[in-house]
PDB file of N, CA and C in Angstrom:
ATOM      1  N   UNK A   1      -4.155  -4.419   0.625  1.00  0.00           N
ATOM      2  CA  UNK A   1      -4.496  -5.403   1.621  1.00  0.00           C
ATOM      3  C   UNK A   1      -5.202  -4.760   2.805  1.00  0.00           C
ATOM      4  N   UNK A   2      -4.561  -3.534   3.289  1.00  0.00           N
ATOM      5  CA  UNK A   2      -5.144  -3.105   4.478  1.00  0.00           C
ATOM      6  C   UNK A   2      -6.318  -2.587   4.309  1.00  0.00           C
ATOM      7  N   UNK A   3      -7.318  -2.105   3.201  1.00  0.00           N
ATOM      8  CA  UNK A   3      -8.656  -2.339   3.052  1.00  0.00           C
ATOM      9  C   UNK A   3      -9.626  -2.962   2.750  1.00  0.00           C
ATOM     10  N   UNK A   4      -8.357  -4.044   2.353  1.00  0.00           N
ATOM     11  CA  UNK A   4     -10.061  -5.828   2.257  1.00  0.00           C
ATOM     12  C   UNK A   4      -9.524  -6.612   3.795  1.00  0.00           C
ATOM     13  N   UNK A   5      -8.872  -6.185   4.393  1.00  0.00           N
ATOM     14  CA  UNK A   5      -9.127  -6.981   5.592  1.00  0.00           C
ATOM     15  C   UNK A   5      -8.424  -6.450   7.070  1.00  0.00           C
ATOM     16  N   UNK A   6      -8.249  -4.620   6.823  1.00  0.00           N
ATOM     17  CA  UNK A   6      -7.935  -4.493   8.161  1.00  0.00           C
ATOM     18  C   UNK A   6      -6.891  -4.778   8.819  1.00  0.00           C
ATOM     19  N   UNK A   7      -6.528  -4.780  10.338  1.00  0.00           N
ATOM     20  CA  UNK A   7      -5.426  -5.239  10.357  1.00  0.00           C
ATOM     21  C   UNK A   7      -5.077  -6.348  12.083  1.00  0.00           C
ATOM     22  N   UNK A   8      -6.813  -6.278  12.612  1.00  0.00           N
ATOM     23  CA  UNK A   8      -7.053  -7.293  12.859  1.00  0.00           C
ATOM     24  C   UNK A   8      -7.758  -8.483  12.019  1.00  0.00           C
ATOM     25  N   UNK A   9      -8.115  -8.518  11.546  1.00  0.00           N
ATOM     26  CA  UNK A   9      -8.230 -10.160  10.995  1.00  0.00           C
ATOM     27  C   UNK A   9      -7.714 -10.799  10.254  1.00  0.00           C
ATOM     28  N   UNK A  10      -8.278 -12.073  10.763  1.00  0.00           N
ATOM     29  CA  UNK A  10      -6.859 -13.055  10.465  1.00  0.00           C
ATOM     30  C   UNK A  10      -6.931 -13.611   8.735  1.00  0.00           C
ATOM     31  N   UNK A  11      -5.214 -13.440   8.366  1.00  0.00           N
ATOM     32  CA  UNK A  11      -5.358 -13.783   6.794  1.00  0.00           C
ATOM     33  C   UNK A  11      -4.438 -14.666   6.360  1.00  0.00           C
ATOM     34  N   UNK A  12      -4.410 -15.075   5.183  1.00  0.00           N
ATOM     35  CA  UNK A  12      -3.196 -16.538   4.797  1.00  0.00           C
ATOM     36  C   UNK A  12      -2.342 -15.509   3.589  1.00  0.00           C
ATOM     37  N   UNK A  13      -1.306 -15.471   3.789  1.00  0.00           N
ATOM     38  CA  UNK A  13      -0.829 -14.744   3.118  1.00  0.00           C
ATOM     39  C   UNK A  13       0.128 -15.641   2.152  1.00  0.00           C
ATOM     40  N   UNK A  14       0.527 -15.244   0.967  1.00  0.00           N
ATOM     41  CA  UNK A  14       1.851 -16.242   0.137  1.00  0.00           C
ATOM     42  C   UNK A  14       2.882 -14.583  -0.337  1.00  0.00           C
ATOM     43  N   UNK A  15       4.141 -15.089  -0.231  1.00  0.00           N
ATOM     44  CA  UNK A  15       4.779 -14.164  -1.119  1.00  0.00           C
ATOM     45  C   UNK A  15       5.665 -14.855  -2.210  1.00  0.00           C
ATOM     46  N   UNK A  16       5.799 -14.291  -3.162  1.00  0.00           N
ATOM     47  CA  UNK A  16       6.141 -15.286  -4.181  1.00  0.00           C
ATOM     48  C   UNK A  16       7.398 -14.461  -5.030  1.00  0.00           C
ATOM     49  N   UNK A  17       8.106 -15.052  -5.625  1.00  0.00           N
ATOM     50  CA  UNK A  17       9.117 -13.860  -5.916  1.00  0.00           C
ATOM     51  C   UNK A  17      10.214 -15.034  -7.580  1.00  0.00           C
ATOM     52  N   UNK A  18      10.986 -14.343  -7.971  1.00  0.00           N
ATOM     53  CA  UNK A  18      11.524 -14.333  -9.140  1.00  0.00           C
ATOM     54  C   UNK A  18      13.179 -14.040  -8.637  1.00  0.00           C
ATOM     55  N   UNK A  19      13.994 -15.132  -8.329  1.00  0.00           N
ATOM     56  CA  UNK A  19      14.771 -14.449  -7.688  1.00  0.00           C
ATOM     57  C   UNK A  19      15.400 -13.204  -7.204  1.00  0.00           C
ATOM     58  N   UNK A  20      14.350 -13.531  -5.994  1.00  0.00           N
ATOM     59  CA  UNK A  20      14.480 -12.104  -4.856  1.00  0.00           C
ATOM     60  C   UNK A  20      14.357 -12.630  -3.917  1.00  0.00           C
ATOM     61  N   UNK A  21      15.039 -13.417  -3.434  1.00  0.00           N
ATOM     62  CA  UNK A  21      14.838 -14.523  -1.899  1.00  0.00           C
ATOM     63  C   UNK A  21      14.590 -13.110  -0.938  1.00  0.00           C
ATOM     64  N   UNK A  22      15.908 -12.120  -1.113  1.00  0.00           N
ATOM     65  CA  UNK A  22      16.169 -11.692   0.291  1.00  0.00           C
ATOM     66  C   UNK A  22      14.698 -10.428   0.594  1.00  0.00           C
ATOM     67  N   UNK A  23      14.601  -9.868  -1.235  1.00  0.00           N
ATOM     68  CA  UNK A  23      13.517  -9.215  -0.675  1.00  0.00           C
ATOM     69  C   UNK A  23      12.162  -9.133  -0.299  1.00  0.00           C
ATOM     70  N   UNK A  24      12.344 -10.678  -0.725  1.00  0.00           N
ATOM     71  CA  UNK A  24      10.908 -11.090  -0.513  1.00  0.00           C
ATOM     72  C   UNK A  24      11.037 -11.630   1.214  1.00  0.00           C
ATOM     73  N   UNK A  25      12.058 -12.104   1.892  1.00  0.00           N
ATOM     74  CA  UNK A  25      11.786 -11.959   3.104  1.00  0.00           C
ATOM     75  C   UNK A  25      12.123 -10.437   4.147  1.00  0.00           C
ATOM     76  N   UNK A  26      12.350  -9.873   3.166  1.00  0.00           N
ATOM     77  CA  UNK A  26      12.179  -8.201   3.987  1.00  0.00           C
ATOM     78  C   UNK A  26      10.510  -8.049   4.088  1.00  0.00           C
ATOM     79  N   UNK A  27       9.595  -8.422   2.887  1.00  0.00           N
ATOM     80  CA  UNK A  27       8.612  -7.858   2.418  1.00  0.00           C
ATOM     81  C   UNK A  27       7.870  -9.406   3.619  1.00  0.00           C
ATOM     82  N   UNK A  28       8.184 -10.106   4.354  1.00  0.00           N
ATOM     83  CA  UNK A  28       7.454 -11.202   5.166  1.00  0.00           C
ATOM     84  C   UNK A  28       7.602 -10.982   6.164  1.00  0.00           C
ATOM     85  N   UNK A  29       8.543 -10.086   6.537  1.00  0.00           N
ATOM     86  CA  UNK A  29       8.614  -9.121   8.138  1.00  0.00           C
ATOM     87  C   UNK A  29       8.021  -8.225   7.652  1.00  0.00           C
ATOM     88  N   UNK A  30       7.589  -7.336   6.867  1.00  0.00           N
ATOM     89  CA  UNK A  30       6.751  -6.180   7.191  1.00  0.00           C
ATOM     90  C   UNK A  30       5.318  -6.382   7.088  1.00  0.00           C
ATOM     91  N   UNK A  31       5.332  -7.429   6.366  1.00  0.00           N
ATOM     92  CA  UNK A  31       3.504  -7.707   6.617  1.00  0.00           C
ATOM     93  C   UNK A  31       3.486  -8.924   7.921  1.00  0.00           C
ATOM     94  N   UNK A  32       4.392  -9.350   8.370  1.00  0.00           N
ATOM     95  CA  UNK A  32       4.067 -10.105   9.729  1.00  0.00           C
ATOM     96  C   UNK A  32       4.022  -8.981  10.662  1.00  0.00           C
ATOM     97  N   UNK A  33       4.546  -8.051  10.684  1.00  0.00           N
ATOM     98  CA  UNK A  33       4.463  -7.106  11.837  1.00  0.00           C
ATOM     99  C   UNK A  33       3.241  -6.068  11.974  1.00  0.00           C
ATOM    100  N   UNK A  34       2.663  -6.140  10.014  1.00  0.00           N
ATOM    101  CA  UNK A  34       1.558  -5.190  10.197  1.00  0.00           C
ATOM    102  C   UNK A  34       0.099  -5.999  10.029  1.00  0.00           C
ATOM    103  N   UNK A  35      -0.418  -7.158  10.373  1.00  0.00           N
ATOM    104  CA  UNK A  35      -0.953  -8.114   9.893  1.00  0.00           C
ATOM    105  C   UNK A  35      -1.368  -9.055  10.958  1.00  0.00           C
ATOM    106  N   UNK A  36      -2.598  -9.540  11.557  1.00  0.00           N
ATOM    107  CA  UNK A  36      -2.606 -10.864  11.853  1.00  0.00           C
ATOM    108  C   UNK A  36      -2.639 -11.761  10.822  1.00  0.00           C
ATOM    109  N   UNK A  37      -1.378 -12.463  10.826  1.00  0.00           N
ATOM    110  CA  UNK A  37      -0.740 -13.770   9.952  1.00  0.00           C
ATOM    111  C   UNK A  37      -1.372 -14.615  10.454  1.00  0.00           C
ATOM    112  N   UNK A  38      -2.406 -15.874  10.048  1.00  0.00           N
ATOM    113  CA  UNK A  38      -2.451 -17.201  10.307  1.00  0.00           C
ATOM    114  C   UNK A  38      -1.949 -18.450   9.663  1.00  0.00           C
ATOM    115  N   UNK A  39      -1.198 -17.641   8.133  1.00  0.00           N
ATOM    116  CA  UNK A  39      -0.063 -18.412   7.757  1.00  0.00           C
ATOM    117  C   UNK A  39       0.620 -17.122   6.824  1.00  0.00           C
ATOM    118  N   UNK A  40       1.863 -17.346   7.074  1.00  0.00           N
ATOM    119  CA  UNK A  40       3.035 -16.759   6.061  1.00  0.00           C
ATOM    120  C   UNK A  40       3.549 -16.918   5.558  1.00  0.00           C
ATOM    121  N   UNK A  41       4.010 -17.481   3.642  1.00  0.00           N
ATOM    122  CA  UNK A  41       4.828 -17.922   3.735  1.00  0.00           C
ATOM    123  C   UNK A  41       5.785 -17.682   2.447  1.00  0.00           C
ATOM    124  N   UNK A  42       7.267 -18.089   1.750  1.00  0.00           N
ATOM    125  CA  UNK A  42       7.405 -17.512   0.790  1.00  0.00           C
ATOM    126  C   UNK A  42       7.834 -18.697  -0.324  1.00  0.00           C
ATOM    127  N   UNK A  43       7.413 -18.532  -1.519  1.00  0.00           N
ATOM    128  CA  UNK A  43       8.054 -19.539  -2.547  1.00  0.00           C
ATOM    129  C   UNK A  43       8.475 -18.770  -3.767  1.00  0.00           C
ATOM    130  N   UNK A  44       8.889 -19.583  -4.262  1.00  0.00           N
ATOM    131  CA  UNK A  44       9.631 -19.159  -5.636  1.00  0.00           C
ATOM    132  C   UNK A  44       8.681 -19.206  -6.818  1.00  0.00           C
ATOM    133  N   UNK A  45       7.985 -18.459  -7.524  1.00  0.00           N
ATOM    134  CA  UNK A  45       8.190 -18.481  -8.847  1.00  0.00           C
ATOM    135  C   UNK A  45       8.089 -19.557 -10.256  1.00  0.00           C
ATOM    136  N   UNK A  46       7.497 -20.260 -10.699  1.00  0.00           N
ATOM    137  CA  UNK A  46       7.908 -21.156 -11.559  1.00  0.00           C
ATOM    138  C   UNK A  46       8.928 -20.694 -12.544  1.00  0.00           C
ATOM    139  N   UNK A  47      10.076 -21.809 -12.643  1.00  0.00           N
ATOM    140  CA  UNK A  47      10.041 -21.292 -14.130  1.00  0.00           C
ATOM    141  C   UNK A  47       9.647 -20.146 -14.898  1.00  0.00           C
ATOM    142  N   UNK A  48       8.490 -20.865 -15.692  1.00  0.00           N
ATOM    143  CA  UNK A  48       7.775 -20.192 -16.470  1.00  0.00           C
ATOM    144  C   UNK A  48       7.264 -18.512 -15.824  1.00  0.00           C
ATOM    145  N   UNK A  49       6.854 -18.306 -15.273  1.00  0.00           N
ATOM    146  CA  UNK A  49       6.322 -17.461 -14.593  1.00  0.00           C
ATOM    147  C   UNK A  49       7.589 -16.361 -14.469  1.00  0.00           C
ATOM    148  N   UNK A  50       8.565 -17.190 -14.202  1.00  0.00           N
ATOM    149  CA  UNK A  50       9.842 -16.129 -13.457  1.00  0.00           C
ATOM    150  C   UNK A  50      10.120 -15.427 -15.159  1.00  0.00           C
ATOM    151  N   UNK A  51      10.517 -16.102 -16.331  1.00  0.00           N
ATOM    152  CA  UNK A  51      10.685 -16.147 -17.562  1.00  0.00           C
ATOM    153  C   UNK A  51       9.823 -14.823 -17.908  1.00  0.00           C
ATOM    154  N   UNK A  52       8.380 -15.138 -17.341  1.00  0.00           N
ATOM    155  CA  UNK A  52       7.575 -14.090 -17.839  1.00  0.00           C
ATOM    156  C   UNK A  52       7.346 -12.528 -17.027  1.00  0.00           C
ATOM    157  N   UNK A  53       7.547 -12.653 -15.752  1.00  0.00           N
ATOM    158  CA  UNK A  53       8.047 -11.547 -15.169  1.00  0.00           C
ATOM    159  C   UNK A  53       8.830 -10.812 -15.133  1.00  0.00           C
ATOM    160  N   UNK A  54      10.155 -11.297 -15.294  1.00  0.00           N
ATOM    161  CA  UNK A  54      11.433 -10.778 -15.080  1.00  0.00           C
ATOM    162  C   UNK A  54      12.086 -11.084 -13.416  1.00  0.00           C
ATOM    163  N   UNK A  55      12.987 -11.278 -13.669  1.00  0.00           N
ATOM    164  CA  UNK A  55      13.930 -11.507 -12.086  1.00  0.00           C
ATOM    165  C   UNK A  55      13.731 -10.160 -11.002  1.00  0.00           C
ATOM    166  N   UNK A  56      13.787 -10.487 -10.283  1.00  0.00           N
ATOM    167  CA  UNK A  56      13.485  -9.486  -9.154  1.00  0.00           C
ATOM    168  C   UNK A  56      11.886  -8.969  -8.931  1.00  0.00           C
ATOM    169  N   UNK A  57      11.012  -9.787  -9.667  1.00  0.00           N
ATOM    170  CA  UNK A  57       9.810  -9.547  -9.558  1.00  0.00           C
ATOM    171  C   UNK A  57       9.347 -10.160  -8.318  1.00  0.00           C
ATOM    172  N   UNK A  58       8.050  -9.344  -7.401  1.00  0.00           N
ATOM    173  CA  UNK A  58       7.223 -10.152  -5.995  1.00  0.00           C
ATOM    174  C   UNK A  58       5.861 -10.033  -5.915  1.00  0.00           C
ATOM    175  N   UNK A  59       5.636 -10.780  -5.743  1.00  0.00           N
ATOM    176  CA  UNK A  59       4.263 -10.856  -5.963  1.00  0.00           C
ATOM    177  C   UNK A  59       3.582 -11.449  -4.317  1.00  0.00           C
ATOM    178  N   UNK A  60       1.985 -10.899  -4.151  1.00  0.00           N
ATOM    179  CA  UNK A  60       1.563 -11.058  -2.947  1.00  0.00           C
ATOM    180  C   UNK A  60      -0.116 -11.729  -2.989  1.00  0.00           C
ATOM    181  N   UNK A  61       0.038 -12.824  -2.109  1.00  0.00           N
ATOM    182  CA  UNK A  61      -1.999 -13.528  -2.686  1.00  0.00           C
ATOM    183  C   UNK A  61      -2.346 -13.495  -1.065  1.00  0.00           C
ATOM    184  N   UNK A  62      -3.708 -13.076  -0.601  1.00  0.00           N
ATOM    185  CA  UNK A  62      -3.916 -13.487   0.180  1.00  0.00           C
ATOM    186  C   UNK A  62      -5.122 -13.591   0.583  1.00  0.00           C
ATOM    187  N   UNK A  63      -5.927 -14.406   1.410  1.00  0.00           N
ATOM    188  CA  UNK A  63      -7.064 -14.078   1.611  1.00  0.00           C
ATOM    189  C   UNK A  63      -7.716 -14.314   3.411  1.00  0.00           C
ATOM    190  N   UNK A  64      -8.814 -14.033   3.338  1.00  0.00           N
ATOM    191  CA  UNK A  64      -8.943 -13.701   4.828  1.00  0.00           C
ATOM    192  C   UNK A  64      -9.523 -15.253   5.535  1.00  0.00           C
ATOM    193  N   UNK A  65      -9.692 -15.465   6.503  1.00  0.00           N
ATOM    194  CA  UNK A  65      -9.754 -16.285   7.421  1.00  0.00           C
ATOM    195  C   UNK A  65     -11.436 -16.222   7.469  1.00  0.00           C
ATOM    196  N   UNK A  66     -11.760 -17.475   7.505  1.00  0.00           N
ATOM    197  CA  UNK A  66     -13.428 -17.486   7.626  1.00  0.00           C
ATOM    198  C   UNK A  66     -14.206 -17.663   8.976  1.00  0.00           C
TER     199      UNK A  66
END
């Protein structure tokens, strides 16, 4: 992340996770603190998706602000 967009500009971030509530909000304080955030936020996983990852999996999308 910190070389497609630095760490002033502004980005939309998702964190997404496989039950890992807690570490996926460890991992939403450390990129809010290293990051201009213009949104943050965290969800779960489908189903399917979680099935195909494995539990405790996190995953990160984000893109920059236009």
């Amino acid at each position: 992340m910190r070389k497609q967009t630095g760490h002033s500009e502004p980005i939309h971030v998702a964190i997404m996770h496989a039950d890992a509530a807690e570490q996926a909000q460890i991992l939403r304080e450390r990129i809010a603190t290293e990051f201009n955030c213009v949104e943050l936020f965290i969800t779960d996983f489908s189903p399917i998706m979680a099935y195909a990852t494995g539990r405790g999996t996190l995953a990160v999308a984000f893109y920059k602000s236009t």
